[in-house]
Protein backbone atom coordinates (compact mmCIF):
# COMPACT_ATOMS: atom_id res chain seq x y z
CA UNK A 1 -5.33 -145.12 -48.80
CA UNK A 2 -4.07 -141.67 -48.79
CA UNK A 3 -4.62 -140.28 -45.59
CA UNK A 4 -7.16 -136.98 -44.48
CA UNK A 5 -4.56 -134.87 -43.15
CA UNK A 6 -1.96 -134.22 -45.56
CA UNK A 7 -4.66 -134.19 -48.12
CA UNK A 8 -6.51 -130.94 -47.18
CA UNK A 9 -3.19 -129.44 -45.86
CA UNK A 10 -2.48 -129.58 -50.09
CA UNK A 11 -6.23 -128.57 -51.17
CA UNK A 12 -5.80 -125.59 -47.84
CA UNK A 13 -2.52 -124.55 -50.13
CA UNK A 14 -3.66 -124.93 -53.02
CA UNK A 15 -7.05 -122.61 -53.20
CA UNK A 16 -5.53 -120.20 -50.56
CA UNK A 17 -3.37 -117.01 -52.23
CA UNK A 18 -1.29 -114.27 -50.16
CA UNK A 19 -3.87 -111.76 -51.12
CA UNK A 20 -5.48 -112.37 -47.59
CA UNK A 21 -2.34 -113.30 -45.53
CA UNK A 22 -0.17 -110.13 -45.77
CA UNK A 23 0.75 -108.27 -42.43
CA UNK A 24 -2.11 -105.73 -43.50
CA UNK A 25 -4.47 -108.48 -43.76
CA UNK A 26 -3.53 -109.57 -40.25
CA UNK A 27 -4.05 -106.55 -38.75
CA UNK A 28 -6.81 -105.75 -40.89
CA UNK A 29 -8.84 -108.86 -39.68
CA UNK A 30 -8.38 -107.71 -36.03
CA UNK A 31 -9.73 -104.24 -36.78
CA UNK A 32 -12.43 -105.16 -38.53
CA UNK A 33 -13.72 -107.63 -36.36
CA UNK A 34 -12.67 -105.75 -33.17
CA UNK A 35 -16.29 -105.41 -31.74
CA UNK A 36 -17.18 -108.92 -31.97
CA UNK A 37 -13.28 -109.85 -30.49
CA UNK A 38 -14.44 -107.35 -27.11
CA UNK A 39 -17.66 -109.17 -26.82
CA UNK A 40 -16.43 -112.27 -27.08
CA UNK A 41 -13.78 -111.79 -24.84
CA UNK A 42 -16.35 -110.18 -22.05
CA UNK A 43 -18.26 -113.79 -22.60
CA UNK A 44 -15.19 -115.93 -22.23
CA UNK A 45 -14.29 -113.44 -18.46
CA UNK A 46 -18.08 -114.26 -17.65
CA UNK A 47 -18.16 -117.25 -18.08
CA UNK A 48 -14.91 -118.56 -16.36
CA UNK A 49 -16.94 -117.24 -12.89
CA UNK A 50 -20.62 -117.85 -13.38
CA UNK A 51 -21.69 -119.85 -10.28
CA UNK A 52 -18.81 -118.68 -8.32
CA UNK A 53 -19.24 -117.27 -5.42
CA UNK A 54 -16.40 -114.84 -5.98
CA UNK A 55 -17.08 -114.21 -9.36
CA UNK A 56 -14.12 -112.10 -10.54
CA UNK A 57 -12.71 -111.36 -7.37
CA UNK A 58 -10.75 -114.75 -8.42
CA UNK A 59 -8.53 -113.10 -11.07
CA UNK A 60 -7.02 -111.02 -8.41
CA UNK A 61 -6.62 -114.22 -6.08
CA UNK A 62 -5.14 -116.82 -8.25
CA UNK A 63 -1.98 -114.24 -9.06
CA UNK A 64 -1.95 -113.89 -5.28
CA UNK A 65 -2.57 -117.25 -4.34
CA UNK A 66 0.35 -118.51 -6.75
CA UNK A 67 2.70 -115.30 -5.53
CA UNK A 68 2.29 -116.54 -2.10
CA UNK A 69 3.11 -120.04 -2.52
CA UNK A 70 6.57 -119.10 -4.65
CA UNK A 71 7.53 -116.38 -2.27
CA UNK A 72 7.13 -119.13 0.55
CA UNK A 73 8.95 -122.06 -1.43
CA UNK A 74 11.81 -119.77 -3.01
CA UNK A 75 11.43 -116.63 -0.59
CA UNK A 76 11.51 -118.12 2.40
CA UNK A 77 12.22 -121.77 2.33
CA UNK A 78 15.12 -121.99 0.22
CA UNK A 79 16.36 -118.40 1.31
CA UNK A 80 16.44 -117.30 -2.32
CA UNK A 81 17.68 -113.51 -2.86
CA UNK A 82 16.93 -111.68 -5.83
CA UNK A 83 21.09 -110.07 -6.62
CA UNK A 84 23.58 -109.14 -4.81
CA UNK A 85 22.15 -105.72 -3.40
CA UNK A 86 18.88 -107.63 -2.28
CA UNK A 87 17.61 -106.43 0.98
CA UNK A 88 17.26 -110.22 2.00
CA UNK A 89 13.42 -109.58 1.89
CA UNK A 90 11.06 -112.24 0.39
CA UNK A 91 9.10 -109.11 0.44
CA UNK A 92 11.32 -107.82 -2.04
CA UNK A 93 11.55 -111.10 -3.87
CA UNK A 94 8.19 -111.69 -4.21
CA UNK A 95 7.51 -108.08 -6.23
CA UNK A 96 10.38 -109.10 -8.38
CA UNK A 97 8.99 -112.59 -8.78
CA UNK A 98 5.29 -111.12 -9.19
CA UNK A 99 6.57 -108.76 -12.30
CA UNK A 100 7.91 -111.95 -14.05
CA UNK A 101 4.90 -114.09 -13.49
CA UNK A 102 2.51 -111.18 -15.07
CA UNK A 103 4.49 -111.59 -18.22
CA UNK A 104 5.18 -115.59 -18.38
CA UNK A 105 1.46 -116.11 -17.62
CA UNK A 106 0.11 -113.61 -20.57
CA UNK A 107 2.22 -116.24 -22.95
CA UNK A 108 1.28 -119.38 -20.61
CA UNK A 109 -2.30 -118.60 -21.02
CA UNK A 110 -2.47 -118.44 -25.01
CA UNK A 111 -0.26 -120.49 -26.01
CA UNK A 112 -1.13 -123.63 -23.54
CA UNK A 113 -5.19 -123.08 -24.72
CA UNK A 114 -4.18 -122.49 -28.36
CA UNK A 115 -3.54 -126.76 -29.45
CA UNK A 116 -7.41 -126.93 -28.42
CA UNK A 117 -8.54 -124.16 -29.19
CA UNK A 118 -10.20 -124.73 -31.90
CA UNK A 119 -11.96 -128.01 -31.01
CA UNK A 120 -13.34 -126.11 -28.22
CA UNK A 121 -15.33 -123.95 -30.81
CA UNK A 122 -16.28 -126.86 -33.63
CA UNK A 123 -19.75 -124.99 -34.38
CA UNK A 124 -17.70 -121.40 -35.12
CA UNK A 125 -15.51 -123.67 -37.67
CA UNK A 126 -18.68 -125.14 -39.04
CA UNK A 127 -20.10 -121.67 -39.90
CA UNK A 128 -18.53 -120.77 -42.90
CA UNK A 129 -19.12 -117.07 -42.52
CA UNK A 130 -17.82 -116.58 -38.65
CA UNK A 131 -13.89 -115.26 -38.54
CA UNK A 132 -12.28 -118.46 -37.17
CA UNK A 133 -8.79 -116.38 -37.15
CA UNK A 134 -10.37 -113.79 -34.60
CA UNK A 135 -9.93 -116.73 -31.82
CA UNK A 136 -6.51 -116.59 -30.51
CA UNK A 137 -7.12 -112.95 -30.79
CA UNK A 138 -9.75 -113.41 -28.24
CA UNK A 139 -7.79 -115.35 -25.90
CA UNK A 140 -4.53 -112.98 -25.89
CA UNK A 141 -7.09 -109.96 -25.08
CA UNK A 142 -8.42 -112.50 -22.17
CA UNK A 143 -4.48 -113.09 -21.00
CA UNK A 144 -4.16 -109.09 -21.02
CA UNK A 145 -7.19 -108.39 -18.79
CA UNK A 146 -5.71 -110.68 -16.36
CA UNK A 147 -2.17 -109.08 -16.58
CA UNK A 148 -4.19 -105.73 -16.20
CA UNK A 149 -5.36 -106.67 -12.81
CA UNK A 150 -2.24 -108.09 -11.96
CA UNK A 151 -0.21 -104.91 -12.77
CA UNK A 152 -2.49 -102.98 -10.04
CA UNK A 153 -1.97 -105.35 -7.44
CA UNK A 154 1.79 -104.75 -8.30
CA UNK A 155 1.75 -101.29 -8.19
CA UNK A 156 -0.12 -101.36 -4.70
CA UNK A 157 2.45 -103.91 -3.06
CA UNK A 158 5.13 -102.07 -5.06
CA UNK A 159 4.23 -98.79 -3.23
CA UNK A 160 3.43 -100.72 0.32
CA UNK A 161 7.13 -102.05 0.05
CA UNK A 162 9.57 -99.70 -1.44
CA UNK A 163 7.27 -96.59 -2.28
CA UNK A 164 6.45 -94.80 -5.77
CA UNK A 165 7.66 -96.26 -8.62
CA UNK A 166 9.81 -94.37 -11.40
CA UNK A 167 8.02 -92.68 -13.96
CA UNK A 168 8.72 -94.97 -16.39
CA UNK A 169 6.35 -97.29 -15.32
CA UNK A 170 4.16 -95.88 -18.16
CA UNK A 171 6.20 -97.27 -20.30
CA UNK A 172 4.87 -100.47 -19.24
CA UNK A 173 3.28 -101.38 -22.66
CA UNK A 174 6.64 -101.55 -24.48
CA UNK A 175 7.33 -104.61 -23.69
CA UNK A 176 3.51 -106.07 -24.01
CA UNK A 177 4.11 -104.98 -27.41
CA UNK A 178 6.41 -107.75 -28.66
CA UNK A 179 4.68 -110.08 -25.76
CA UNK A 180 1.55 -109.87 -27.61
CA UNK A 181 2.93 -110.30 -31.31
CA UNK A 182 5.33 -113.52 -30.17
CA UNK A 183 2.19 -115.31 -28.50
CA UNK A 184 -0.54 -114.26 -30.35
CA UNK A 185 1.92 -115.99 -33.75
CA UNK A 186 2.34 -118.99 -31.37
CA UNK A 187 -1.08 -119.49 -30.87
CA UNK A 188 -1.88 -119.39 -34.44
CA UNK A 189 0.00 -121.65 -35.22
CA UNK A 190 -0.65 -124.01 -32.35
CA UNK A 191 -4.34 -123.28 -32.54
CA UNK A 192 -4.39 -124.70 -36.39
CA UNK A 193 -1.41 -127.28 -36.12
CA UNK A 194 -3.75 -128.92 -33.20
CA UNK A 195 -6.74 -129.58 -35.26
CA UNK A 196 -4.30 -132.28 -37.29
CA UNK A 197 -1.93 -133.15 -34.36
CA UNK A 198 -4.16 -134.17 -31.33
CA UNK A 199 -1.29 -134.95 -28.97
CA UNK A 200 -0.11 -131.09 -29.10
CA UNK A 201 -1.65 -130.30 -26.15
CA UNK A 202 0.24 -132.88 -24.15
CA UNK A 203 3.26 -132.00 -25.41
CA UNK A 204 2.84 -127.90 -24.94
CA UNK A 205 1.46 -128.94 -21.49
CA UNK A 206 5.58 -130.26 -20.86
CA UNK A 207 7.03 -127.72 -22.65
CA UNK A 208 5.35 -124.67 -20.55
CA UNK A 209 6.55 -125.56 -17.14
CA UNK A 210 9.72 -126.33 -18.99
CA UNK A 211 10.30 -123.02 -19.88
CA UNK A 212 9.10 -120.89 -16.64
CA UNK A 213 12.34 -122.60 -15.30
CA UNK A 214 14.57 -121.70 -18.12
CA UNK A 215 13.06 -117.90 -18.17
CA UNK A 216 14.57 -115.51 -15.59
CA UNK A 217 11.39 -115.79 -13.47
CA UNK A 218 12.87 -116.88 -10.12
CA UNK A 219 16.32 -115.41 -10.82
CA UNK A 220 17.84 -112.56 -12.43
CA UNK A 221 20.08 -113.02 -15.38
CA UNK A 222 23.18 -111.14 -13.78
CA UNK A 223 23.57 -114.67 -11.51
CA UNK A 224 24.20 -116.34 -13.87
CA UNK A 225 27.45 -117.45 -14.98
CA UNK A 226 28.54 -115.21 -18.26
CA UNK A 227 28.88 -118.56 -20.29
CA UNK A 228 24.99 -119.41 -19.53
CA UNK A 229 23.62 -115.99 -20.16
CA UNK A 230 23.36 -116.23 -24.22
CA UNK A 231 21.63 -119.56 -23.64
CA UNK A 232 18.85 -117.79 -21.88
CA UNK A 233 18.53 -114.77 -23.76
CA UNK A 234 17.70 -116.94 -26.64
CA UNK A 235 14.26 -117.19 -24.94
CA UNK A 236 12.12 -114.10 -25.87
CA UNK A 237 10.90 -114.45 -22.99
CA UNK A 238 13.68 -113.36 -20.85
CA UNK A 239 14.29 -110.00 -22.52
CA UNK A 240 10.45 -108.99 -22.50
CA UNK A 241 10.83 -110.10 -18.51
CA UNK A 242 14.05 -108.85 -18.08
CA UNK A 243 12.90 -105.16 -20.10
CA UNK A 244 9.64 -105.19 -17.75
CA UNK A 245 11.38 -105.37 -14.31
CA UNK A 246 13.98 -102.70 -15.97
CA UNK A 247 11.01 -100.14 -16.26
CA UNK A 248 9.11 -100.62 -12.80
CA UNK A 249 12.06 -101.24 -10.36
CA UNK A 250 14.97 -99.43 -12.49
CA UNK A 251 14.01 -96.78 -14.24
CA UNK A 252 15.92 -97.78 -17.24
CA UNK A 253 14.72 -97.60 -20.62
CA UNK A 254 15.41 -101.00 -22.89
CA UNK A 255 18.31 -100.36 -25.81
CA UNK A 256 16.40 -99.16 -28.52
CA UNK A 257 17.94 -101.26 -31.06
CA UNK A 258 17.72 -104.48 -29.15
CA UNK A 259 14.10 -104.00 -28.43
CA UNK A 260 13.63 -103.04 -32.23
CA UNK A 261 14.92 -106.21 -33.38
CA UNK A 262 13.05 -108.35 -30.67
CA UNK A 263 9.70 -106.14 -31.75
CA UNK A 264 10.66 -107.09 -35.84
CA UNK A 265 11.65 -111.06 -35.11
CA UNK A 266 8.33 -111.51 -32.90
CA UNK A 267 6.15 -109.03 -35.71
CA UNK A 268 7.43 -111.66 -38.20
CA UNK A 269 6.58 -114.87 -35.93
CA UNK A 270 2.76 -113.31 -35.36
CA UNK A 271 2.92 -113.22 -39.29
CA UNK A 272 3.85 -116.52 -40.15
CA UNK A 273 1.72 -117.70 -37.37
CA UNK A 274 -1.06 -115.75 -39.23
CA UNK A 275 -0.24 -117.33 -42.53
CA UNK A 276 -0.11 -120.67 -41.17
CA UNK A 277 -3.73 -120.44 -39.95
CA UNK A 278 -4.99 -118.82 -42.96
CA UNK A 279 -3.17 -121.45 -45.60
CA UNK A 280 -4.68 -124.71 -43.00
CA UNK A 281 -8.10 -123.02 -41.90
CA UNK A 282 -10.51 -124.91 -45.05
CA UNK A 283 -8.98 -128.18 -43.89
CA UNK A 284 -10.46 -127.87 -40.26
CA UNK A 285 -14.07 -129.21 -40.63
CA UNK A 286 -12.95 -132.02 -43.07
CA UNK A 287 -10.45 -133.17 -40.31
CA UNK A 288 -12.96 -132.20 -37.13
């Protein structure tokens, strides 16, 4: 007997055409739907609190909680130093740590949630009219709330430890940009590919704590020995990191065609992502 999974994969490909999977599509669907994807996301804030007794006092506290435990293991236990013109501080460590964390946990968040994502929210696939693909969308815009409130606690111990800023820590969107297009593609993907593949969600719970180790989180790059450096930058990750710290501690702008490639390769992973979803989406409720 022919089994139920790659059978609607086929009928998904079959009655789907690119008509509704091209990048405007994609962005398209986001627009369109962009007051349901804000109220949805308020829910989802609200509803990770209600009962607590600190409410959303918590989204400040877990970044802090998790800062403090780092800085102590790394900072202070194992002595770490953040280059060769650290101050020794795990003062200074921590901020540098802090600024990595904001942007690993943005990805962390989506794309560990995406493999269930879906079977979280069986009675949205189950109406036929509701905009299943608006989802993931809803869970990166959750990710960036949290990063928002992280970012201010950053820029008050930022100023407590080593003063203002440079100014071109208003350029702090650039490198959400591609951070945004690379996890929001993942968790497309994911989000769809764990409706047929229950064990995902093991598996991305591995690889995630994998990869904070192998992103320049608690080390920079330039300690690294030069053979070991390409190996790393192969992680997206590490240049949207490595590009954030350059803005808020530096005062250095990323190379613009570096960051234009990165921004193009992660555009096109959000789109395949997209089309992914899209091509698998009528096989959900046969499968769920």
């Amino acid at each position: 007997m022919e089994s139920k999974t790659p059978r609607v994969l086929r009928q998904a490909n079959a009655e789907g055409g690119w008509a509704g999977v091209t990048p405007h599509a994609m962005l398209s669907t986001i627009w369109t739907h962009r007051r349901v994807i804000l109220r949805m996301a308020g829910r989802e804030l609200e509803s990770r609190f209600k009962g607590s007794r600190l409410g959303f006092l918590w989204v400040v506290l877990q970044p802090l909680l998790m800062l403090g435990v780092y800085t102590f293991a790394f900072g202070v236990v194992f002595q770490a130093r953040w280059g060769q013109e650290s101050s020794g501080s795990p003062w200074e460590y921590a901020l540098f740590l802090f600024t990595g964390l904001l942007i690993f946990n943005v990805f962390a968040e989506v794309v560990s949630r995406a493999p269930s994502l879906m079977l979280e929210n069986t009675s949205y696939i189950k109406n036929m009219v509701f905009p299943i693909e608006i989802l993931p969308v809803v869970s990166l815009l959750v990710a960036l709330f949290n990063f928002a409130v992280g970012a201010v606690v950053l820029m008050i111990l930022f100023v407590v430890q080593r003063g203002l800023p440079p100014l071109t820590v208003v350029l702090f969107w650039i490198p959400l940009v591609p951070l945004s297009l690379f996890s929001l593609g993942l968790a497309w993907f994911f989000s769809a590919l764990g409706v047929y593949l229950r064990d995902l969600r093991q598996l991305i719970a591995i690889i995630i704590p994998a990869l904070m180790f192998l992103s320049p989180l608690f080390y920079p790059i330039s300690i690294l020995p030069e053979t070991i450096r390409p190996y790393i930058m192969l992680n997206p990750l590490a240049a949207i990191i490595e590009t954030m710290r350059e803005l808020v501690f530096y005062g250095r702008l990323p190379d613009p065609a570096l960051y234009l490639i990165g921004l193009a390769g992660s555009a096109v992973i959000a789109w395949m992502g997209f089309i992914w979803f899209m091509k698998t989406r009528k096989g959900f409720a046969d499968v769920i």
